[in-house]
C-alpha atoms as a PDB file:
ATOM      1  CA  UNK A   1      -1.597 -25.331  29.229  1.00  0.00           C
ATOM      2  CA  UNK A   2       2.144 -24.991  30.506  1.00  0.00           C
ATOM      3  CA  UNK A   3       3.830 -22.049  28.930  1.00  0.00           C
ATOM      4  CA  UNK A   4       6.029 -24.588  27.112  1.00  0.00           C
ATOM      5  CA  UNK A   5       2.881 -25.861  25.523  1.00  0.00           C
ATOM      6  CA  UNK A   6       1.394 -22.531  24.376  1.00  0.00           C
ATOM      7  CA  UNK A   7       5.141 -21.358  22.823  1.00  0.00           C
ATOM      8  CA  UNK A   8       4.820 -25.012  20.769  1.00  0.00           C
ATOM      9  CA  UNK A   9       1.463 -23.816  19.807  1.00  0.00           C
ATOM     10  CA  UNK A  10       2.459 -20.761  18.877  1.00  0.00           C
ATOM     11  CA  UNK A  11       5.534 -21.699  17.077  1.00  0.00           C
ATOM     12  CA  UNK A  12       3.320 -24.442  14.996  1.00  0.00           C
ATOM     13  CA  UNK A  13       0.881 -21.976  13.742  1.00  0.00           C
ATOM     14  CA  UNK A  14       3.181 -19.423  12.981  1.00  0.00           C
ATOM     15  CA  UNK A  15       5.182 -21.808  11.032  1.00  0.00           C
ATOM     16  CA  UNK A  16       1.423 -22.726   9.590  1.00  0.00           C
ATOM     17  CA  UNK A  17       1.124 -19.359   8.295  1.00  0.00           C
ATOM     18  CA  UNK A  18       4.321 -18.985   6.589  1.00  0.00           C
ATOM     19  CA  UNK A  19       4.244 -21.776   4.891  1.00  0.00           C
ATOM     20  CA  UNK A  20       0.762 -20.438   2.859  1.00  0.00           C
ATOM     21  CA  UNK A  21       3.617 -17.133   2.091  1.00  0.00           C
ATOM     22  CA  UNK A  22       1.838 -15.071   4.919  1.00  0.00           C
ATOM     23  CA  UNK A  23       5.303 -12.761   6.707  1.00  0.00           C
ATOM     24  CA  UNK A  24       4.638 -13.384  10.807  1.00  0.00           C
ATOM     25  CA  UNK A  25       6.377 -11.094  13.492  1.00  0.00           C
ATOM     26  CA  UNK A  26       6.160 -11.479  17.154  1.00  0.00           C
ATOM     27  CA  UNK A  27       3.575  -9.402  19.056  1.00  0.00           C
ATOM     28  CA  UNK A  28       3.795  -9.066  22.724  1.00  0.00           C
ATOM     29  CA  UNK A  29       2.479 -11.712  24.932  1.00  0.00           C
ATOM     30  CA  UNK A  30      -1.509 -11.694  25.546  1.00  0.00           C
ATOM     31  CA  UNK A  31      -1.220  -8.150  23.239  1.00  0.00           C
ATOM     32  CA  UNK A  32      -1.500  -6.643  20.159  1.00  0.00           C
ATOM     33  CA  UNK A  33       2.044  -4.298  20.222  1.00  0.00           C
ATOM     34  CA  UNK A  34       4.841  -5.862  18.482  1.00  0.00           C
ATOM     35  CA  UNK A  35       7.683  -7.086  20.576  1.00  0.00           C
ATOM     36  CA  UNK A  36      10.140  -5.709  17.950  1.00  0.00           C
ATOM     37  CA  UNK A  37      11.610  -3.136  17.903  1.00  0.00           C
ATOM     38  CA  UNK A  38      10.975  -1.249  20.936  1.00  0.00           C
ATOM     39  CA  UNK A  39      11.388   2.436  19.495  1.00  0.00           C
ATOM     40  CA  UNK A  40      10.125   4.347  16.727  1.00  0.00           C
ATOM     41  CA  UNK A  41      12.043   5.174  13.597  1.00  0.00           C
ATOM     42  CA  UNK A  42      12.605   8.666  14.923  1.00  0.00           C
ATOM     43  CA  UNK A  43      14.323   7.219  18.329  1.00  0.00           C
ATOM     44  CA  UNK A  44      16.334   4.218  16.852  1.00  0.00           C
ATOM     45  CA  UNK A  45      19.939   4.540  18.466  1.00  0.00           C
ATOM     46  CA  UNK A  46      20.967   1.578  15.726  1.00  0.00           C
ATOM     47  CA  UNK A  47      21.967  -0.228  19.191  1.00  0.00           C
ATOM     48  CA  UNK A  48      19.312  -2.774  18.728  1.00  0.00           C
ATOM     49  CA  UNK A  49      21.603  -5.391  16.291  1.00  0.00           C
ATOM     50  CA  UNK A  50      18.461  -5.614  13.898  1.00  0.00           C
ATOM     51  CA  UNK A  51      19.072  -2.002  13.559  1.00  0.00           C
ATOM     52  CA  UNK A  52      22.981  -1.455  13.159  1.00  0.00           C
ATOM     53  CA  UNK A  53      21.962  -0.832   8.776  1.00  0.00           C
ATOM     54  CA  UNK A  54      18.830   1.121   9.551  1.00  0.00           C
ATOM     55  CA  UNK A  55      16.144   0.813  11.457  1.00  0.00           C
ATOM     56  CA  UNK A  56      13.892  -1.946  10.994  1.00  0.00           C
ATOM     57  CA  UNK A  57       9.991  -1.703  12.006  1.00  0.00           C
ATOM     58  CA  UNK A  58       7.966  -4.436  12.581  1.00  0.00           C
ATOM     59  CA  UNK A  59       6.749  -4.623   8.853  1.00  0.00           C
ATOM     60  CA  UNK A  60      10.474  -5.384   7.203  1.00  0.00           C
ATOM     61  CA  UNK A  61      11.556  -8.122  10.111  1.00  0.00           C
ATOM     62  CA  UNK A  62       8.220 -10.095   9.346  1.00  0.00           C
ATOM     63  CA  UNK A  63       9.105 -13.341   7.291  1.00  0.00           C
ATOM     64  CA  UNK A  64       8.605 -16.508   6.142  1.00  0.00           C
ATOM     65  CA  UNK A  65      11.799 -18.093   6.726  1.00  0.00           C
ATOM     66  CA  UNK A  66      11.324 -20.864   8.934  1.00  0.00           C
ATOM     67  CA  UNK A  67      14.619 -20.760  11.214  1.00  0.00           C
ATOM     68  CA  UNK A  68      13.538 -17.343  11.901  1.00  0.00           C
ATOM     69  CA  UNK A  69      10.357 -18.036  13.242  1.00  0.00           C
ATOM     70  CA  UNK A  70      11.558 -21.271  14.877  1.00  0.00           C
ATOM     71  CA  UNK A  71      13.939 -19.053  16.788  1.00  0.00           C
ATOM     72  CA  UNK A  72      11.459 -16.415  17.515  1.00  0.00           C
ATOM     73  CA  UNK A  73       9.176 -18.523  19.150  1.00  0.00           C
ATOM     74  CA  UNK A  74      11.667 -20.706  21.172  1.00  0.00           C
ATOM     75  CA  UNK A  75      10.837 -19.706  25.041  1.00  0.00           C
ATOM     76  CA  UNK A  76       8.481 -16.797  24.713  1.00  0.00           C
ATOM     77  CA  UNK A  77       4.655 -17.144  24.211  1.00  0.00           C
ATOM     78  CA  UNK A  78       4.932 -14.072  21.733  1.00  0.00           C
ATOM     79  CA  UNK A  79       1.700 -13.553  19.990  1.00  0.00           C
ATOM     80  CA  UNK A  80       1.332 -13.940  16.278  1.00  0.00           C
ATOM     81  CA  UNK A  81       1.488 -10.893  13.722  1.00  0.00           C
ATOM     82  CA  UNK A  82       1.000 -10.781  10.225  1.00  0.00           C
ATOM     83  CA  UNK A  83       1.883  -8.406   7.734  1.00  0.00           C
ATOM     84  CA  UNK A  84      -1.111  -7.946   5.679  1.00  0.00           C
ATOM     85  CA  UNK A  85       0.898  -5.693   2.536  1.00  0.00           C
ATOM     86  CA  UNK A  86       3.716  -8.059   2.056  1.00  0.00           C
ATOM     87  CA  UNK A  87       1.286 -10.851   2.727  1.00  0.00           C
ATOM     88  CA  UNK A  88      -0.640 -10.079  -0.376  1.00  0.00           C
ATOM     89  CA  UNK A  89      -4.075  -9.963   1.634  1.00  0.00           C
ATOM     90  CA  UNK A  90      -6.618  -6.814   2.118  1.00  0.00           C
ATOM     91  CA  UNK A  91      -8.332  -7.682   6.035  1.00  0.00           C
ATOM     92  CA  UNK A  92     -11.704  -6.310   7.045  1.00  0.00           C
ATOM     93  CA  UNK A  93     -11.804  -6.045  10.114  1.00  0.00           C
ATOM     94  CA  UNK A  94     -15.691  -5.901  11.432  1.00  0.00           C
ATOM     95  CA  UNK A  95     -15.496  -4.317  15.163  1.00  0.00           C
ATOM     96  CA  UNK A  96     -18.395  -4.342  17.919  1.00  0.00           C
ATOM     97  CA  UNK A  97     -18.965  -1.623  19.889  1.00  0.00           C
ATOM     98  CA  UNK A  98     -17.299  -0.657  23.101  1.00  0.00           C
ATOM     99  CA  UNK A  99     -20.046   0.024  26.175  1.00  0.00           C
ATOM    100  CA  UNK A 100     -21.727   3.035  25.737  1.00  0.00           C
ATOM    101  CA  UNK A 101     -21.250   3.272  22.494  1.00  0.00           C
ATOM    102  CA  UNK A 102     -23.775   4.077  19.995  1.00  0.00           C
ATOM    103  CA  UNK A 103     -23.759   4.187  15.998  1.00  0.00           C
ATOM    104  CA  UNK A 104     -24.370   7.451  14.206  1.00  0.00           C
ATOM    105  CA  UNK A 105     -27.706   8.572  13.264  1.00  0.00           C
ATOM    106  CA  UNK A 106     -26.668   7.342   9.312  1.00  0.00           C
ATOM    107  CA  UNK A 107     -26.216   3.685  10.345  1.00  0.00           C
ATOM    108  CA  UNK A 108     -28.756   3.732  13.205  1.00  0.00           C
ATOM    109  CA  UNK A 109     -31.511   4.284  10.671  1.00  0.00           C
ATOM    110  CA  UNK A 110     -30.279   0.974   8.835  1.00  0.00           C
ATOM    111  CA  UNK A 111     -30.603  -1.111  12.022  1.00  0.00           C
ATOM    112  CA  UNK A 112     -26.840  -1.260  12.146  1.00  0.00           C
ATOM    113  CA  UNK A 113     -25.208  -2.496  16.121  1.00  0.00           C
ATOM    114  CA  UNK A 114     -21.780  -3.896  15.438  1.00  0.00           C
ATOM    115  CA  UNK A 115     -19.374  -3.347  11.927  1.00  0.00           C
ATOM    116  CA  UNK A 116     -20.824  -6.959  10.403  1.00  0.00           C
ATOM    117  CA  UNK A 117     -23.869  -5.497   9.936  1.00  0.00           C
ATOM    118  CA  UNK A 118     -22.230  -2.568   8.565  1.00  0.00           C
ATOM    119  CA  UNK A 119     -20.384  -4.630   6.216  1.00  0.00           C
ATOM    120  CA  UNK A 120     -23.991  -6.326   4.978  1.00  0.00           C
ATOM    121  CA  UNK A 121     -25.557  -3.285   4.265  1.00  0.00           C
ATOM    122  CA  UNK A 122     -22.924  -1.773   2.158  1.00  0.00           C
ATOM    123  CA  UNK A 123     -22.710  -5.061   0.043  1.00  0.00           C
ATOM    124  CA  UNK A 124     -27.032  -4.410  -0.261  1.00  0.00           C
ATOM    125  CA  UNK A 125     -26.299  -1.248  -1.463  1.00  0.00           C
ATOM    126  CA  UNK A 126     -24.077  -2.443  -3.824  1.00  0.00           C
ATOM    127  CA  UNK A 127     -26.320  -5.326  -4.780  1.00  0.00           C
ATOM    128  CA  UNK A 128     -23.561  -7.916  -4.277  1.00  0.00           C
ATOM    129  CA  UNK A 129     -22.865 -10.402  -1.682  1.00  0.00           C
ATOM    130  CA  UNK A 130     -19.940 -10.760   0.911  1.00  0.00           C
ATOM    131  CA  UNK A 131     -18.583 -14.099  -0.186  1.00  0.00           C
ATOM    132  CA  UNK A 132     -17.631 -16.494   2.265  1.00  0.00           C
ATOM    133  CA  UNK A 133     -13.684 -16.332   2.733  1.00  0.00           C
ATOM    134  CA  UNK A 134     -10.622 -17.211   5.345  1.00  0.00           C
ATOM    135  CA  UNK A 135     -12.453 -15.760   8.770  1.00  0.00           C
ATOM    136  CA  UNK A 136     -11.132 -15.496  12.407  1.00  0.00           C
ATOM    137  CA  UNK A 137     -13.086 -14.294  15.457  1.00  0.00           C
ATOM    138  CA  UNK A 138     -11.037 -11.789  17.150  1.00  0.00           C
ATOM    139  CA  UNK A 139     -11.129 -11.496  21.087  1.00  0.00           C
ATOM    140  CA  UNK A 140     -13.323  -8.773  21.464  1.00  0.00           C
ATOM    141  CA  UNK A 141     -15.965 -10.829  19.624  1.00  0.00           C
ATOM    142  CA  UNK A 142     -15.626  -9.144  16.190  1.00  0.00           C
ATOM    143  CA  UNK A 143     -14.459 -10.759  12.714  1.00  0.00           C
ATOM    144  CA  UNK A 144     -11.171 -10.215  10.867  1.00  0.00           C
ATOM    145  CA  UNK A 145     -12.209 -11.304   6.832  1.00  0.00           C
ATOM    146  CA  UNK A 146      -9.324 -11.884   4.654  1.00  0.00           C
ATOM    147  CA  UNK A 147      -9.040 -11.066   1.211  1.00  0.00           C
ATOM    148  CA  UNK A 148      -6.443 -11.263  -2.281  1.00  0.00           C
ATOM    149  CA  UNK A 149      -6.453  -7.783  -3.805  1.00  0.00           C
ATOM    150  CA  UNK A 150      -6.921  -7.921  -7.400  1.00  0.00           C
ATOM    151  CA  UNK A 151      -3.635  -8.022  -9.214  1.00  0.00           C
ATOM    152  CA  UNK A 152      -1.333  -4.435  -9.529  1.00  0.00           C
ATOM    153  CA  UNK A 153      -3.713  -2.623  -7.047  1.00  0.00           C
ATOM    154  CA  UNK A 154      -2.002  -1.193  -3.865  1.00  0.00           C
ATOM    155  CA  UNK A 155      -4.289  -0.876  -1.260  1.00  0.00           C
ATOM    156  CA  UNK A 156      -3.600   0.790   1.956  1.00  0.00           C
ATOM    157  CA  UNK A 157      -5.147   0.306   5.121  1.00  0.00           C
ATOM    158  CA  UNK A 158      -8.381   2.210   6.095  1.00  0.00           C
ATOM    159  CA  UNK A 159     -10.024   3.511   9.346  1.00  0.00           C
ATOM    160  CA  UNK A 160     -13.521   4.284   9.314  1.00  0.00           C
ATOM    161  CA  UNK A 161     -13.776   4.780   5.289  1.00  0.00           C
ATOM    162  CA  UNK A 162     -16.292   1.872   5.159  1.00  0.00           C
ATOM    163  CA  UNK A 163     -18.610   3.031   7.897  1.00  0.00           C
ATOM    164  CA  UNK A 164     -19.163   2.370  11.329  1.00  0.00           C
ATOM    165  CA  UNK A 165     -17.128  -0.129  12.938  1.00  0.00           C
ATOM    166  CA  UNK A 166     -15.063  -1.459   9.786  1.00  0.00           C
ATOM    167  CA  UNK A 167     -11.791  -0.731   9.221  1.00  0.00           C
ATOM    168  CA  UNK A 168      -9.052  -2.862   6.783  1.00  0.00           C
ATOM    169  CA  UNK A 169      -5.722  -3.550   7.114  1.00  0.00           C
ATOM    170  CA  UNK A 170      -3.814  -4.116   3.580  1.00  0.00           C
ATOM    171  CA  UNK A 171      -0.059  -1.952   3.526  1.00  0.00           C
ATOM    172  CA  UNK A 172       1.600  -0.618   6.630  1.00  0.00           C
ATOM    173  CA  UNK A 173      -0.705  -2.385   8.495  1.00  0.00           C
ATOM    174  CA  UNK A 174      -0.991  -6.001  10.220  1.00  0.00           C
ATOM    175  CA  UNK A 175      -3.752  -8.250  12.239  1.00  0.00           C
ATOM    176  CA  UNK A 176      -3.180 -10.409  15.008  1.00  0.00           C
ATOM    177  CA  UNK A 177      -3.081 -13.776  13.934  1.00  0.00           C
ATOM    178  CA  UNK A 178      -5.529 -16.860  15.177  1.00  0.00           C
ATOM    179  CA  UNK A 179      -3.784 -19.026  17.816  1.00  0.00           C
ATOM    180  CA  UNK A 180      -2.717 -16.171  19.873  1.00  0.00           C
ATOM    181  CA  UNK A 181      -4.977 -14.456  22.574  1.00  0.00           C
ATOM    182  CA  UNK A 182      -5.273 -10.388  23.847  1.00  0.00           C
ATOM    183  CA  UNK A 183      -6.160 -10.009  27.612  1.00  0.00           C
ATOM    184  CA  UNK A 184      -6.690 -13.708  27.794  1.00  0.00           C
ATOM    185  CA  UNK A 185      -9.331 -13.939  25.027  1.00  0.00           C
ATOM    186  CA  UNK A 186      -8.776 -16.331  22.332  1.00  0.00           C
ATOM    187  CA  UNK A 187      -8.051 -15.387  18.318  1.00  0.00           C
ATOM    188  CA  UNK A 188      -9.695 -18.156  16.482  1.00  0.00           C
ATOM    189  CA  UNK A 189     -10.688 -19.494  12.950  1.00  0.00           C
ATOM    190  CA  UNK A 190     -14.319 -19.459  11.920  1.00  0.00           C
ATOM    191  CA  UNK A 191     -13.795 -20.303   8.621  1.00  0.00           C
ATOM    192  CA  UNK A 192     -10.775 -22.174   7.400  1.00  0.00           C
ATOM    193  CA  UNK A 193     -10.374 -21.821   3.760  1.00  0.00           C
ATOM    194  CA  UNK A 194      -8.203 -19.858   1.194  1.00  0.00           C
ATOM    195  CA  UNK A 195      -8.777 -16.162   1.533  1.00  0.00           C
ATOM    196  CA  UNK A 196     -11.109 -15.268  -1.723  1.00  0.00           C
ATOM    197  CA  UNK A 197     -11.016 -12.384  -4.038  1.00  0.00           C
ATOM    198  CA  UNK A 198     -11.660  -9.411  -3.010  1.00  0.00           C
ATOM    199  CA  UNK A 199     -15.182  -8.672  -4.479  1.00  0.00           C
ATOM    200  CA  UNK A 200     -14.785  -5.680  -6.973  1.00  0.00           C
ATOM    201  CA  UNK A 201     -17.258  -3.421  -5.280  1.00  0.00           C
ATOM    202  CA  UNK A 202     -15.446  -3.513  -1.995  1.00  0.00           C
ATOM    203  CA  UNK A 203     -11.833  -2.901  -4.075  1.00  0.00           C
ATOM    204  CA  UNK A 204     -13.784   0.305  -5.880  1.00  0.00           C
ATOM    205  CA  UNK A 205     -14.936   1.807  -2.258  1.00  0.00           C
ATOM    206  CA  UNK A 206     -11.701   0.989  -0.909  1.00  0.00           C
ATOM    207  CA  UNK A 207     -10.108   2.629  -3.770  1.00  0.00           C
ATOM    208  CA  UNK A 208      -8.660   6.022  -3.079  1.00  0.00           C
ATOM    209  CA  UNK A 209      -9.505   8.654  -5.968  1.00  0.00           C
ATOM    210  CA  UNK A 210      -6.966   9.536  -8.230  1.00  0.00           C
ATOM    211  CA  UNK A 211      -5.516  12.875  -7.074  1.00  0.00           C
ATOM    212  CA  UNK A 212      -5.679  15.686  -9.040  1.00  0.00           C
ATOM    213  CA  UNK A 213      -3.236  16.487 -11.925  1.00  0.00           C
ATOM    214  CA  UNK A 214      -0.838  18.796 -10.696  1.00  0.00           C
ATOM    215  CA  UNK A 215      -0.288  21.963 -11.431  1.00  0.00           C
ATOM    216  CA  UNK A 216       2.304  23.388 -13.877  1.00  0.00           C
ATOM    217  CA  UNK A 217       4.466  25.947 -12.360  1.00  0.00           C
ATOM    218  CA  UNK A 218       5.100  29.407 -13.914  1.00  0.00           C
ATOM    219  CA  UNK A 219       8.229  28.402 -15.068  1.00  0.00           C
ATOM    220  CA  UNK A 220       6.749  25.898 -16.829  1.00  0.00           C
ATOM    221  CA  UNK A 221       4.069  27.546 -18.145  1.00  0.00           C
ATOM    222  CA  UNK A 222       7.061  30.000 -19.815  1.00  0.00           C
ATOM    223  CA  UNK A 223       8.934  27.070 -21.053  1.00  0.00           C
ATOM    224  CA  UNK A 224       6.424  25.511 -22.987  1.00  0.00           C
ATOM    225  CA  UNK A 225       5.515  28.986 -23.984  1.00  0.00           C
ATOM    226  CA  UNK A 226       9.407  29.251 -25.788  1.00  0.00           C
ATOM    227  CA  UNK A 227       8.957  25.602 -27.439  1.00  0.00           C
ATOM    228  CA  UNK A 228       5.894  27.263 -29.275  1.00  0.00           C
ATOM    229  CA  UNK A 229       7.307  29.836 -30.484  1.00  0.00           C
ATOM    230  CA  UNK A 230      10.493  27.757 -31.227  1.00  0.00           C
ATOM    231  CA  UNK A 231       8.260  24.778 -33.604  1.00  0.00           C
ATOM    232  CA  UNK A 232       4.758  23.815 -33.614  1.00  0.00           C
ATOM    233  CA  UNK A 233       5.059  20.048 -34.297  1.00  0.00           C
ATOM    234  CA  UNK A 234       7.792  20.191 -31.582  1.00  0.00           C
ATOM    235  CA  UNK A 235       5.800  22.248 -28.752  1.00  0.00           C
ATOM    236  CA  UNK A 236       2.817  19.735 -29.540  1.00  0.00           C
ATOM    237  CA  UNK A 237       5.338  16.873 -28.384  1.00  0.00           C
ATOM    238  CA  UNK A 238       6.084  18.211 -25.635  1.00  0.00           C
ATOM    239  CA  UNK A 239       3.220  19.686 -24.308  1.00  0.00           C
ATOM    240  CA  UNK A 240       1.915  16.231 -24.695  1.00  0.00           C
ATOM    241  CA  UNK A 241       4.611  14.779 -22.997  1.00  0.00           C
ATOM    242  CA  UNK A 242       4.289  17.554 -19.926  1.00  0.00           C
ATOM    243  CA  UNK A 243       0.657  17.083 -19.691  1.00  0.00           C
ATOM    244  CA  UNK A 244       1.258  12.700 -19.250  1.00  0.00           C
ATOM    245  CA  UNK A 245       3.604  13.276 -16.404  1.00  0.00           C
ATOM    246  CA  UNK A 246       1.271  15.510 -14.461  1.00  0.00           C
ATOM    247  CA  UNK A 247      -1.365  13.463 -14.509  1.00  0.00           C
ATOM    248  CA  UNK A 248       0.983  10.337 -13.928  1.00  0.00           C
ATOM    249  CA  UNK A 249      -1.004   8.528 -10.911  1.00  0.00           C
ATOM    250  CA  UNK A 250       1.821   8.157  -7.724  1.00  0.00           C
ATOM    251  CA  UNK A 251       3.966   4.626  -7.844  1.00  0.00           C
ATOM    252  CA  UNK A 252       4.152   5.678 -11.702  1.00  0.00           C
ATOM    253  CA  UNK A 253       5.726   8.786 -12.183  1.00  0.00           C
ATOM    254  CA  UNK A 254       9.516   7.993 -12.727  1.00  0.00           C
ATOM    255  CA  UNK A 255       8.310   5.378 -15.499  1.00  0.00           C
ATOM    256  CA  UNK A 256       6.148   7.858 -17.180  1.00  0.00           C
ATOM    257  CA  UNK A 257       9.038  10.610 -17.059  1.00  0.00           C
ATOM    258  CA  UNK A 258      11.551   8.054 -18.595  1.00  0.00           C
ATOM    259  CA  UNK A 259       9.386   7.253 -21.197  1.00  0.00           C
ATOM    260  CA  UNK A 260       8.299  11.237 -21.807  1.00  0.00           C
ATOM    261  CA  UNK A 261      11.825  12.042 -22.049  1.00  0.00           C
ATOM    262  CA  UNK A 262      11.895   9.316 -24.429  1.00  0.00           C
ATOM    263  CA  UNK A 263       9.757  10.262 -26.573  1.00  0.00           C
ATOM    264  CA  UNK A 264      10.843  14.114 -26.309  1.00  0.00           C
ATOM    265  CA  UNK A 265      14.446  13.126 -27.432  1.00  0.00           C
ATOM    266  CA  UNK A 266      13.023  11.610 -30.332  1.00  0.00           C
ATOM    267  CA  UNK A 267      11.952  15.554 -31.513  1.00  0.00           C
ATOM    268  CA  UNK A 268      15.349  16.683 -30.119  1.00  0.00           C
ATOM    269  CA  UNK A 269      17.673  14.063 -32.265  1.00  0.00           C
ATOM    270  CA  UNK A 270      15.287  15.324 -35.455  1.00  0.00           C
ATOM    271  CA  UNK A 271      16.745  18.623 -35.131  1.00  0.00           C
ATOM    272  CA  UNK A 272      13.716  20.732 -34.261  1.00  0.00           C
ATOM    273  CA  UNK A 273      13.393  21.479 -30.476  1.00  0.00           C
ATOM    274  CA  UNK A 274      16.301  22.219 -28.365  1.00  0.00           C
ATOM    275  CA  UNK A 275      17.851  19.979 -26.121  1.00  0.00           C
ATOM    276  CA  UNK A 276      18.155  22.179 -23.103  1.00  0.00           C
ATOM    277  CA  UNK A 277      14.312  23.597 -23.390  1.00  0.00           C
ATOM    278  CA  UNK A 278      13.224  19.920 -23.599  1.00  0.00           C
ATOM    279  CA  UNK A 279      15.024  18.905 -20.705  1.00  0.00           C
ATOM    280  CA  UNK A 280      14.378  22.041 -18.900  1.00  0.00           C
ATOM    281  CA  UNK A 281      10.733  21.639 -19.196  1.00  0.00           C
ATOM    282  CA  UNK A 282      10.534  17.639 -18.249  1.00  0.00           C
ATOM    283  CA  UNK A 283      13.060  18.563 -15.136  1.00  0.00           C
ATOM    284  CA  UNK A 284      10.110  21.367 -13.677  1.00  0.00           C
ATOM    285  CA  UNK A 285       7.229  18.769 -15.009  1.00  0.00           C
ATOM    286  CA  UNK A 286       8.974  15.676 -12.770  1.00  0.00           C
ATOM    287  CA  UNK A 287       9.642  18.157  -9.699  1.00  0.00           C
ATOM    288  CA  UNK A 288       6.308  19.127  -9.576  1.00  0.00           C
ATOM    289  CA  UNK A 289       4.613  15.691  -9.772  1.00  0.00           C
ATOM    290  CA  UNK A 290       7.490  15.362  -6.586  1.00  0.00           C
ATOM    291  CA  UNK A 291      10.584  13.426  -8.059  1.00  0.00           C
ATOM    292  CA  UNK A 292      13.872  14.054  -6.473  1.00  0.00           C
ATOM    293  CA  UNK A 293      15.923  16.620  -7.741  1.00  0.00           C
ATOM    294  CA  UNK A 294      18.576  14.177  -8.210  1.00  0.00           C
ATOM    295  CA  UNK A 295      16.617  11.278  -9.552  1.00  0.00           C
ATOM    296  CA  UNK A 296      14.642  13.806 -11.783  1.00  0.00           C
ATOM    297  CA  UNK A 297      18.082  14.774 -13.327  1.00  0.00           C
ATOM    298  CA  UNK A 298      19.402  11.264 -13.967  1.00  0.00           C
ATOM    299  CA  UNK A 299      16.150  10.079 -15.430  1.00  0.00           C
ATOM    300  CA  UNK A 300      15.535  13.278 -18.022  1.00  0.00           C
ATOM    301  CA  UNK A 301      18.920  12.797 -19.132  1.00  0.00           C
ATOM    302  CA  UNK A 302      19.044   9.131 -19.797  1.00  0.00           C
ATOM    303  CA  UNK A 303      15.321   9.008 -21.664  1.00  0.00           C
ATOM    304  CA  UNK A 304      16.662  12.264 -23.568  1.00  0.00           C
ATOM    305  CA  UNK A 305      20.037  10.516 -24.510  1.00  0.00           C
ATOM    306  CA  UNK A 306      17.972   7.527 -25.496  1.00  0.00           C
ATOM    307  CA  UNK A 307      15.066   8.550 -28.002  1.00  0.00           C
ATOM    308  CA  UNK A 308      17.780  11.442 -29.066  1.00  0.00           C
ATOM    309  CA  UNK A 309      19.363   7.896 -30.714  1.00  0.00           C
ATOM    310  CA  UNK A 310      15.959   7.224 -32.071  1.00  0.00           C
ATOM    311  CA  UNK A 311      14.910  10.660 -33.957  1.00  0.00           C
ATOM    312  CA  UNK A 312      11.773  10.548 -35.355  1.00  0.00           C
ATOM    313  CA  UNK A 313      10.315  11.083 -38.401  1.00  0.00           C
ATOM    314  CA  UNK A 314       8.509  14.652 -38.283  1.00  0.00           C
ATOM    315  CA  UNK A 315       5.940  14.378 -40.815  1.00  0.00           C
ATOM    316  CA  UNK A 316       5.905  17.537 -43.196  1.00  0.00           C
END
């Protein structure tokens, strides 16, 4: 195949993939880096033109806009990337082992050689099956399996959390697409359908658990300590209200502060805990779940200002 040829292949299946809504970059010809950018967010000089707003990493340039990619893949046999986050898949990827290598005693004692077999005996254990989904064959001989997450869960990708030779790629992460090749050896489809669901017990193991609730501060502790002396109904409130934004799970937190604050300046427009103690005390909650100072600030005072509007009725 002339290199003409393989760029028109390349181009046709890239274009293939972004019309199902999967976001392709270039990777590096016969390799797995991407061919943009060249640098590291720490290094970028902003005199790459992609750059001259910010830098831009591989993940925000991917797309599915069809004069990009057309453009992309015009003279250069770049291989294919895609962006498995904004892609909306989860891919398990299900390695074999380099020479040498062995797998630990654990997976040994299950018969286990390569990460399929890995894969097979953690859907045994779970007493499920792996259904049959969109599969390529990477170079190497392993599979790539792609999957939908279920709706509103973020996964991120994973290295080693499965077991032996199984890793995913979901957020920050990408696989190298079918149609292009690493050190001359062919990416291709196995099994050409829709990527399925992916089965709940594989979402619950690749689930992270929920962190911790963190920790009031001392400061905290002594403000909420004030509010009861101050009114009991009132303290209750905002205890309550302390207590939701600690435990808040992350991509949550400045929602559940808003709404806290909220709910707080409900108590404060009824006349019977003090503005600045509320706000005081839901400022040191949101810093120590991590908000921004700034942000904190601006969101306490707006949900305040808001159920402040809306008093509540304290029952007698």
């Amino acid at each position: 195949m002339t290199t003409t040829d393989r760029v028109t292949a390349l181009r046709t299946a890239a274009l293939g993939y972004a019309a199902t809504g999967w976001r392709v970059f270039p990777l590096r010809p016969d390799d797995k880096r991407p061919a943009f950018p060249d640098h590291v967010a720490g290094r970028c000089t902003r005199t790459d033109p992609r750059c001259r707003d910010g830098h831009q990493g591989w993940e925000t340039r991917a797309t599915i806009d069809p004069d990009r990619i057309t453009r992309a893949w015009t003279t250069t046999p770049y291989n294919i990337g895609i962006a498995t986050g904004p892609s909306g898949l989860v891919v398990v990827d299900l390695d074999t082992p380099k020479p040498g290598h062995t797998p630990p005693a654990e997976w040994a004692a299950d018969g286990v050689e390569h990460g399929a077999e890995t894969l097979a005996v953690l859907a045994q254990r779970a007493g499920a099956a792996i259904p049959a989904t969109y599969t390529v064959r990477t170079g190497r001989g392993g599979w790539h399996l792609y999957f939908t997450p279920p709706p509103g869960l973020r996964l991120d990708g994973t290295v080693k959390r499965l077991g032996w030779l199984v890793d995913t790629r979901a957020h920050g992460g990408y696989v190298v697409a079918a149609g292009s090749t690493v050190a001359a050896q062919p990416y291709t489809i196995e099994c050409d359908q829709p990527p399925t669901n992916l089965p709940p017990w594989l979402a619950t193991l690749l689930t992270p658990p929920a962190p911790p609730p963190a920790r009031p501060s001392q400061g905290l502790h002594e403000l909420l300590a004030t509010a009861k002396r101050t009114d009991g109904y009132g303290s209750a409130v905002l205890s309550g209200e302390v207590h939701r934004i600690l435990t808040a799970p992350p991509g949550t937190r400045n929602d559940t502060l808003n709404r806290a604050a909220f709910f707080t300046g409900q108590v404060v427009g009824a006349g019977i805990l003090p503005r600045d103690l509320a706000e005081q005390a839901l400022y040191e909650a949101g810093l120590t779940v991590g908000q921004k100072p700034g942000e904190c600030t601006k969101t306490v005072r707006s949900g305040l200002d808001a159920g402040t509007r809306h008093p509540r009725t304290v029952p007698a």
